[in-house]
Structure formats: structure tokens, C-alpha cells
PDB file of N, CA and C in Angstrom:
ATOM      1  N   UNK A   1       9.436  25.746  25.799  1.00  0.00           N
ATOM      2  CA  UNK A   1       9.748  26.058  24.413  1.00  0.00           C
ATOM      3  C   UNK A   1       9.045  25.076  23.495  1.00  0.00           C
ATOM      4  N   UNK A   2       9.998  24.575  22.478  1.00  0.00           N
ATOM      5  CA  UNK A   2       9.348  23.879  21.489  1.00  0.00           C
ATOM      6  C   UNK A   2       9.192  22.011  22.176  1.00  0.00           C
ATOM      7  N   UNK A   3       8.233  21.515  21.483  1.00  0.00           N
ATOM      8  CA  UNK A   3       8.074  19.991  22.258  1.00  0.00           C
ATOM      9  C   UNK A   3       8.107  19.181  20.896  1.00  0.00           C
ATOM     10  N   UNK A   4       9.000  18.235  20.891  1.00  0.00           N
ATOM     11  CA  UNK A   4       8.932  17.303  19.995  1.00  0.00           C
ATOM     12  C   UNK A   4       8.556  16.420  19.566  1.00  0.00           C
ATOM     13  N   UNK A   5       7.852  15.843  18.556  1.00  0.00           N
ATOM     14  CA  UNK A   5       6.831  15.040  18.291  1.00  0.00           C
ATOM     15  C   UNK A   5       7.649  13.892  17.750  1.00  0.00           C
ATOM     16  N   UNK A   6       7.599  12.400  17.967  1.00  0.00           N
ATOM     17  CA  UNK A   6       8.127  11.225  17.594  1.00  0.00           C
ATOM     18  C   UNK A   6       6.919  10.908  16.465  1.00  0.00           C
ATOM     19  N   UNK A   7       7.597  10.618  15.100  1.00  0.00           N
ATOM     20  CA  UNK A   7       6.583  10.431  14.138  1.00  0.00           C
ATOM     21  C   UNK A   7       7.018   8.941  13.218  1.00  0.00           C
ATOM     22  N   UNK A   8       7.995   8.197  13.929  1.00  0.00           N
ATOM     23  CA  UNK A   8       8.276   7.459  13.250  1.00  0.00           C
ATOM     24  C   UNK A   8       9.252   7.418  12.325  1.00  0.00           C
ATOM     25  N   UNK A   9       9.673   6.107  11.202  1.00  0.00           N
ATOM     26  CA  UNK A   9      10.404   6.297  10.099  1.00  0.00           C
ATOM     27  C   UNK A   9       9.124   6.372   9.496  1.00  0.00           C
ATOM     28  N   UNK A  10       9.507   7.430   8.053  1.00  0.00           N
ATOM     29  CA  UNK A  10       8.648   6.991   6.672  1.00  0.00           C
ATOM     30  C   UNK A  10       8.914   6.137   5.792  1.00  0.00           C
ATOM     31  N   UNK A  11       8.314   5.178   4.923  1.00  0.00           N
ATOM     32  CA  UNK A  11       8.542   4.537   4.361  1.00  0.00           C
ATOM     33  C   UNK A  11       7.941   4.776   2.887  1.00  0.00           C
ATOM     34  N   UNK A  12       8.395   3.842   1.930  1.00  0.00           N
ATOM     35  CA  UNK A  12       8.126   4.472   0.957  1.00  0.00           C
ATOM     36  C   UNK A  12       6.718   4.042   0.376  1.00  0.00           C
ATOM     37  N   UNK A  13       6.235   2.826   0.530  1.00  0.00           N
ATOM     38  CA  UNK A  13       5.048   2.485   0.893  1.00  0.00           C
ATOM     39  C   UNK A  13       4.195   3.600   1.192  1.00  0.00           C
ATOM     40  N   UNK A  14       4.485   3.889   2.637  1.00  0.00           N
ATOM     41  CA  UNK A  14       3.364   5.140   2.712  1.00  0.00           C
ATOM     42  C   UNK A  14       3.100   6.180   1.513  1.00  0.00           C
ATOM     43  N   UNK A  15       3.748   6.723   0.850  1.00  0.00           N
ATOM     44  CA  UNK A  15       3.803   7.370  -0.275  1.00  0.00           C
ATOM     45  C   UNK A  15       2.995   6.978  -1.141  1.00  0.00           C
ATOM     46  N   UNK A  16       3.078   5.710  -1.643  1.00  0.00           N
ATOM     47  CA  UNK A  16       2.997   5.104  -2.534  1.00  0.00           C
ATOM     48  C   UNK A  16       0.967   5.180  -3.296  1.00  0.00           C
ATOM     49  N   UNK A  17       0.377   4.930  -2.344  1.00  0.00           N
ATOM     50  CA  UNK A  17      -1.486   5.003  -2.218  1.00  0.00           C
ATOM     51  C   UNK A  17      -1.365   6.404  -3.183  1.00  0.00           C
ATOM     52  N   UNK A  18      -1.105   7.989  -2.187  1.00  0.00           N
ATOM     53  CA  UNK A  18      -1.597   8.694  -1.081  1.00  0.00           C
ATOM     54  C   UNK A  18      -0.670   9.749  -3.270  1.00  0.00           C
ATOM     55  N   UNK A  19       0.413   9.141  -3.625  1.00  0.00           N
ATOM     56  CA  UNK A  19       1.094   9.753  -4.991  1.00  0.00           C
ATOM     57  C   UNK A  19       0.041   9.131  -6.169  1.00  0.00           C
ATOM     58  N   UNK A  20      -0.395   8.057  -6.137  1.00  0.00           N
ATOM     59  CA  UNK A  20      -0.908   7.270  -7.447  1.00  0.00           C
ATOM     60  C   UNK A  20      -2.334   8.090  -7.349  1.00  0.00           C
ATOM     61  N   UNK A  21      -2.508   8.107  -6.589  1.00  0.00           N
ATOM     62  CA  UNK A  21      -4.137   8.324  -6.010  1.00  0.00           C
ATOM     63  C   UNK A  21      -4.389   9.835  -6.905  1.00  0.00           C
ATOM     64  N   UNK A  22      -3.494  10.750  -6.320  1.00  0.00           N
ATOM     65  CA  UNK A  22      -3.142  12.041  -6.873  1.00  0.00           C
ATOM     66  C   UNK A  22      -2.836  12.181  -8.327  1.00  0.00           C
ATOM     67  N   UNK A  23      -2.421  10.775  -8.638  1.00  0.00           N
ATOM     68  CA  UNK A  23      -1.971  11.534  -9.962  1.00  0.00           C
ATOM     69  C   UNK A  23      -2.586  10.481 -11.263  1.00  0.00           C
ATOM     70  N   UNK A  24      -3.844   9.653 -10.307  1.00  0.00           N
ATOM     71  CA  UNK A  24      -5.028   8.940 -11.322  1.00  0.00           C
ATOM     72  C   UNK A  24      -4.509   7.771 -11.962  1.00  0.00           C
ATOM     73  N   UNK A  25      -3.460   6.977 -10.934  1.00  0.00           N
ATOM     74  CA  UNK A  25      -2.723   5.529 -11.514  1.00  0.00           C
ATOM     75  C   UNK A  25      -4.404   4.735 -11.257  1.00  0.00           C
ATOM     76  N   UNK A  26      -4.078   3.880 -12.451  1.00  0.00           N
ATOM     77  CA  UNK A  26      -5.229   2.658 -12.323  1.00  0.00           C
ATOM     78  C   UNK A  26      -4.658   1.541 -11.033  1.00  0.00           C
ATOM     79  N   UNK A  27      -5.799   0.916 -10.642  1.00  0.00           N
ATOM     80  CA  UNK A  27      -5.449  -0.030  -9.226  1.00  0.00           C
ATOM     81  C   UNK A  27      -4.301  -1.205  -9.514  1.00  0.00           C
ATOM     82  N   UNK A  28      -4.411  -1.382 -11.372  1.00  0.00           N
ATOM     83  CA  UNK A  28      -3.302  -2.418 -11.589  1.00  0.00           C
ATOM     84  C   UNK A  28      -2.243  -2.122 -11.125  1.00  0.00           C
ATOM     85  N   UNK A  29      -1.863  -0.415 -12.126  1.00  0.00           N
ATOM     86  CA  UNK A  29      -0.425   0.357 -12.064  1.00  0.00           C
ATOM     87  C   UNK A  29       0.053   0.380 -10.495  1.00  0.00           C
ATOM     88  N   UNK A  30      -1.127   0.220  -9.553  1.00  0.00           N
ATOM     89  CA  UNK A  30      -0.845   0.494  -8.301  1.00  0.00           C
ATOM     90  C   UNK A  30      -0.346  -0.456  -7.461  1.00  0.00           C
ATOM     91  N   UNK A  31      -0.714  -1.685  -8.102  1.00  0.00           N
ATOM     92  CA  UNK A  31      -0.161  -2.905  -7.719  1.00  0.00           C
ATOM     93  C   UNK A  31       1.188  -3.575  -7.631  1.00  0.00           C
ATOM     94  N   UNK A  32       0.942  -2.761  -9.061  1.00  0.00           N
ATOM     95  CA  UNK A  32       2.857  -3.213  -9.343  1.00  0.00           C
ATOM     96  C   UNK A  32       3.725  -2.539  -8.637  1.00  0.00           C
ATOM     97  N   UNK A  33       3.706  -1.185  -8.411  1.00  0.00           N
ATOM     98  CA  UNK A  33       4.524  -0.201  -8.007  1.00  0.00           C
ATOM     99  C   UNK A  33       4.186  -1.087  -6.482  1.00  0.00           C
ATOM    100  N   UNK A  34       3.119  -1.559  -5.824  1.00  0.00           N
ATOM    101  CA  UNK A  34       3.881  -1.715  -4.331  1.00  0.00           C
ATOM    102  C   UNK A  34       4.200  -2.703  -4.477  1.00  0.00           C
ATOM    103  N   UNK A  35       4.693  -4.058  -5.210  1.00  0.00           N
ATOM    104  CA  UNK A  35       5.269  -5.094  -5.199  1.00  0.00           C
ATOM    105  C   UNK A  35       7.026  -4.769  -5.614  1.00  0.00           C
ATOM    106  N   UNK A  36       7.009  -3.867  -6.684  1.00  0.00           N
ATOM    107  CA  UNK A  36       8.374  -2.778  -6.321  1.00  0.00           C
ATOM    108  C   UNK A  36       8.402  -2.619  -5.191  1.00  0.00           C
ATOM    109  N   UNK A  37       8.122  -1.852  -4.603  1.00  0.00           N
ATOM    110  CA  UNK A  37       7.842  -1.254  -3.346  1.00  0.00           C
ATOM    111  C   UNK A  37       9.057  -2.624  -2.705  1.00  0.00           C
ATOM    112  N   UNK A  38       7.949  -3.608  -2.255  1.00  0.00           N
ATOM    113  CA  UNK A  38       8.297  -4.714  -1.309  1.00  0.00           C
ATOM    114  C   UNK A  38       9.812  -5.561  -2.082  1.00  0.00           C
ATOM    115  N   UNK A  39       9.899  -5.582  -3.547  1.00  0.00           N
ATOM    116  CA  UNK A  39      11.419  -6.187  -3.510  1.00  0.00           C
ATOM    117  C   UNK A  39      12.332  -4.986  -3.164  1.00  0.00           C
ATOM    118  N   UNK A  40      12.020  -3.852  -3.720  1.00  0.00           N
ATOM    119  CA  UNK A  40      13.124  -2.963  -3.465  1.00  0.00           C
ATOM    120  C   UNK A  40      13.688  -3.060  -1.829  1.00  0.00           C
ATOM    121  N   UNK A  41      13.104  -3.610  -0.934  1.00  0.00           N
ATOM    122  CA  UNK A  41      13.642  -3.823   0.382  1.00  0.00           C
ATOM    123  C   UNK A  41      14.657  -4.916   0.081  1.00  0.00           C
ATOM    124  N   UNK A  42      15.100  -5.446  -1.022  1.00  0.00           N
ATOM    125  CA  UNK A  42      15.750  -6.765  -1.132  1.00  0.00           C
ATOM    126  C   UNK A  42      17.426  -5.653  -1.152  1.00  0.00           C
ATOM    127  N   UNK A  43      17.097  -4.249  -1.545  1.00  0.00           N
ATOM    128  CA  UNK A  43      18.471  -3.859  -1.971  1.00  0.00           C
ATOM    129  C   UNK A  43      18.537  -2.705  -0.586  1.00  0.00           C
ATOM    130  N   UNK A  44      19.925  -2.133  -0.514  1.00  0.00           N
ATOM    131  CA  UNK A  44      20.087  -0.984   0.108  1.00  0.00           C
ATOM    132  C   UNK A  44      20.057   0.471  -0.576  1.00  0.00           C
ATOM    133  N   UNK A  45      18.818   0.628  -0.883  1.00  0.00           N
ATOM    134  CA  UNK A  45      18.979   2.042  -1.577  1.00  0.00           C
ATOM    135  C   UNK A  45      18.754   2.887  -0.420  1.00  0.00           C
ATOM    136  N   UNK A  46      19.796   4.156  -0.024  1.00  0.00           N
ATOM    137  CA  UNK A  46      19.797   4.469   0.327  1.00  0.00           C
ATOM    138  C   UNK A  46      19.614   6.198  -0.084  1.00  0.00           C
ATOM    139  N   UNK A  47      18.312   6.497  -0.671  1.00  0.00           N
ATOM    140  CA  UNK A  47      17.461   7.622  -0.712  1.00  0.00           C
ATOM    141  C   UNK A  47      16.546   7.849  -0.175  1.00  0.00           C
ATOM    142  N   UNK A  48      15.943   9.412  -0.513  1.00  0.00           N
ATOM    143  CA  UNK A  48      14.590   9.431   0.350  1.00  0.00           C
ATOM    144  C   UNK A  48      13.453   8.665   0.095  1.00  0.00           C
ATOM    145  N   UNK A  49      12.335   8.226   0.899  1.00  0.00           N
ATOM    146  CA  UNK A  49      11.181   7.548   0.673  1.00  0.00           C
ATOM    147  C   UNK A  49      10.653   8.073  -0.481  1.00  0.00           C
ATOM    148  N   UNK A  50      10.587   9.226  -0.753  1.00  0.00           N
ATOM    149  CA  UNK A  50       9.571  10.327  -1.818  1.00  0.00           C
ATOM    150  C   UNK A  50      10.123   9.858  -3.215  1.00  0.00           C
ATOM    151  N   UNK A  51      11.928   9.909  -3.062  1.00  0.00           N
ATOM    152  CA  UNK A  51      12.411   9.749  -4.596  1.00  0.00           C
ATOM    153  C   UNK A  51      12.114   8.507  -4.823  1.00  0.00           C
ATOM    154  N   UNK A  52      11.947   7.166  -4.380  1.00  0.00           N
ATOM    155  CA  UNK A  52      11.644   6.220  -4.560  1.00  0.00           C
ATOM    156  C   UNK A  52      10.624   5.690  -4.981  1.00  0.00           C
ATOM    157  N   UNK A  53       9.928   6.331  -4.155  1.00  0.00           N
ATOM    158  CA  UNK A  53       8.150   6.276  -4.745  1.00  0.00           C
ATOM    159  C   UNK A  53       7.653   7.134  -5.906  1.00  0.00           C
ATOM    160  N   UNK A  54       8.116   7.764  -6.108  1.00  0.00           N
ATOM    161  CA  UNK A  54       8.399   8.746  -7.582  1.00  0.00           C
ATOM    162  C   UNK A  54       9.226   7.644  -8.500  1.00  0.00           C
ATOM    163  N   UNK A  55      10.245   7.519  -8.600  1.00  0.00           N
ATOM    164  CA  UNK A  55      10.604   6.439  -9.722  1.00  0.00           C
ATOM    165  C   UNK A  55      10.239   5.830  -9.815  1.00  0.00           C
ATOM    166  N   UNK A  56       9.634   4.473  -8.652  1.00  0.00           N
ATOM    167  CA  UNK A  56       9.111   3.495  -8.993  1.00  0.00           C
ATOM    168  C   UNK A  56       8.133   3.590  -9.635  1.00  0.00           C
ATOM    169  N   UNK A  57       6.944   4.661  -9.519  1.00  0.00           N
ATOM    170  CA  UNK A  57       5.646   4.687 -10.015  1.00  0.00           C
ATOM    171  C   UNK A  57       6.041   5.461 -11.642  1.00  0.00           C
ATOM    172  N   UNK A  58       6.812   6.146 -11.591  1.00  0.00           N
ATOM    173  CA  UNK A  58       7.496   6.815 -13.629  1.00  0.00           C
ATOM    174  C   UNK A  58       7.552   5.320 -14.010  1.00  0.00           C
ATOM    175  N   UNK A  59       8.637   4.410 -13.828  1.00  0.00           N
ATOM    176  CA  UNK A  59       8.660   3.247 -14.280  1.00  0.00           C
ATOM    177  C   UNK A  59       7.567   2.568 -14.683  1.00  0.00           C
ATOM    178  N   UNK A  60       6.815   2.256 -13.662  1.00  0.00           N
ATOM    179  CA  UNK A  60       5.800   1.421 -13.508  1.00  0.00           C
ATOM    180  C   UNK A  60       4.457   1.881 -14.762  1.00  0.00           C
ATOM    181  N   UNK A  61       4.826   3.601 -14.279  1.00  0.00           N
ATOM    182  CA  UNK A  61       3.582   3.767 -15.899  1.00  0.00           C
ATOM    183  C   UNK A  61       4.083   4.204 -16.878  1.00  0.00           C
ATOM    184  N   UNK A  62       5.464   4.300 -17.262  1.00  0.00           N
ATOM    185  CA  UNK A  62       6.135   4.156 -18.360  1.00  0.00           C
ATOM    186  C   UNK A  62       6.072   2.838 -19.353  1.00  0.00           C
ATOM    187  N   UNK A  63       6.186   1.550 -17.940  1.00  0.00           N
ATOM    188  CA  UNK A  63       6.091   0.806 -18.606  1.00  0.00           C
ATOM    189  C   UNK A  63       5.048   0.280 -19.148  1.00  0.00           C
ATOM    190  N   UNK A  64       3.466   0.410 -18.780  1.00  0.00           N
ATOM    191  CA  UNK A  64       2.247   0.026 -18.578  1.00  0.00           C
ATOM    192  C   UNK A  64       1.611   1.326 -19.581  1.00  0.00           C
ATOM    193  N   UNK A  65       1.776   1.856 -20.475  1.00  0.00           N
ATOM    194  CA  UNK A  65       1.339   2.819 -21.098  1.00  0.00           C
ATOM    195  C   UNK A  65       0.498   3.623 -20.181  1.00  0.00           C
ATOM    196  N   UNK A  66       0.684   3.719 -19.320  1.00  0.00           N
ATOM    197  CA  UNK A  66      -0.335   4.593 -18.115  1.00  0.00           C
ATOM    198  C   UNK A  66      -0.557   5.700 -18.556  1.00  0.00           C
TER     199      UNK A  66
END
């Protein structure tokens, strides 16, 4: 039948390139959002990788006139 593939956890990191890239963040805006990225491990948010990497990067060029 079906065979199952082990793919790992995702993280939100991974997202993070692969969304900015797509949606024409400058390399600064991109910077910040993964240093978000790396404190947000300081807390337990417990959502998906995607919503995370989506807010962080609204923030990030909200705040940065992006």
C-alpha cells in the first residue's frame, strides 16, 4: 500500500528565505525577520511554522517601511 516518508520537523526558519524571496523583502528586512526567527525560540509559541513566519516578516516590513 501506501509507504511513508520521514520528513522531519519544519521549522520556521525554513520558511523564512523561500516567503521573503517570493514576496521581494530586501536582504536587510530579511535579516531581521531571522534574528526574530532565532529569539522567538526564547518563547513557547505554540503555532504553525507558516503563521509565524508570516507575522514575523508583516512586522518586520511594517516596521521597516518595506
Amino acid at each position: 500500500m501506501g509507504q511513508s516518508v520521514e520528513m522531519g520537523t519544519i521549522r520556521v526558519g525554513d520558511f523564512m528565505r523561500l516567503f521573503c524571496s517570493n514576496l521581494g523583502v530586501n536582504n536587510q528586512a530579511v535579516k531581521v525577520a531571522q534574528e526574530a526567527v532565532h529569539k522567538s525560540k526564547e518563547f513557547d509559541i505554540r503555532r504553525s511554522a507558516i503563521s509565524i513566519a508570516t507575522a514575523i516578516i508583516y512586522i518586520v516590513t511594517q516596521l521597516s517601511d518595506e
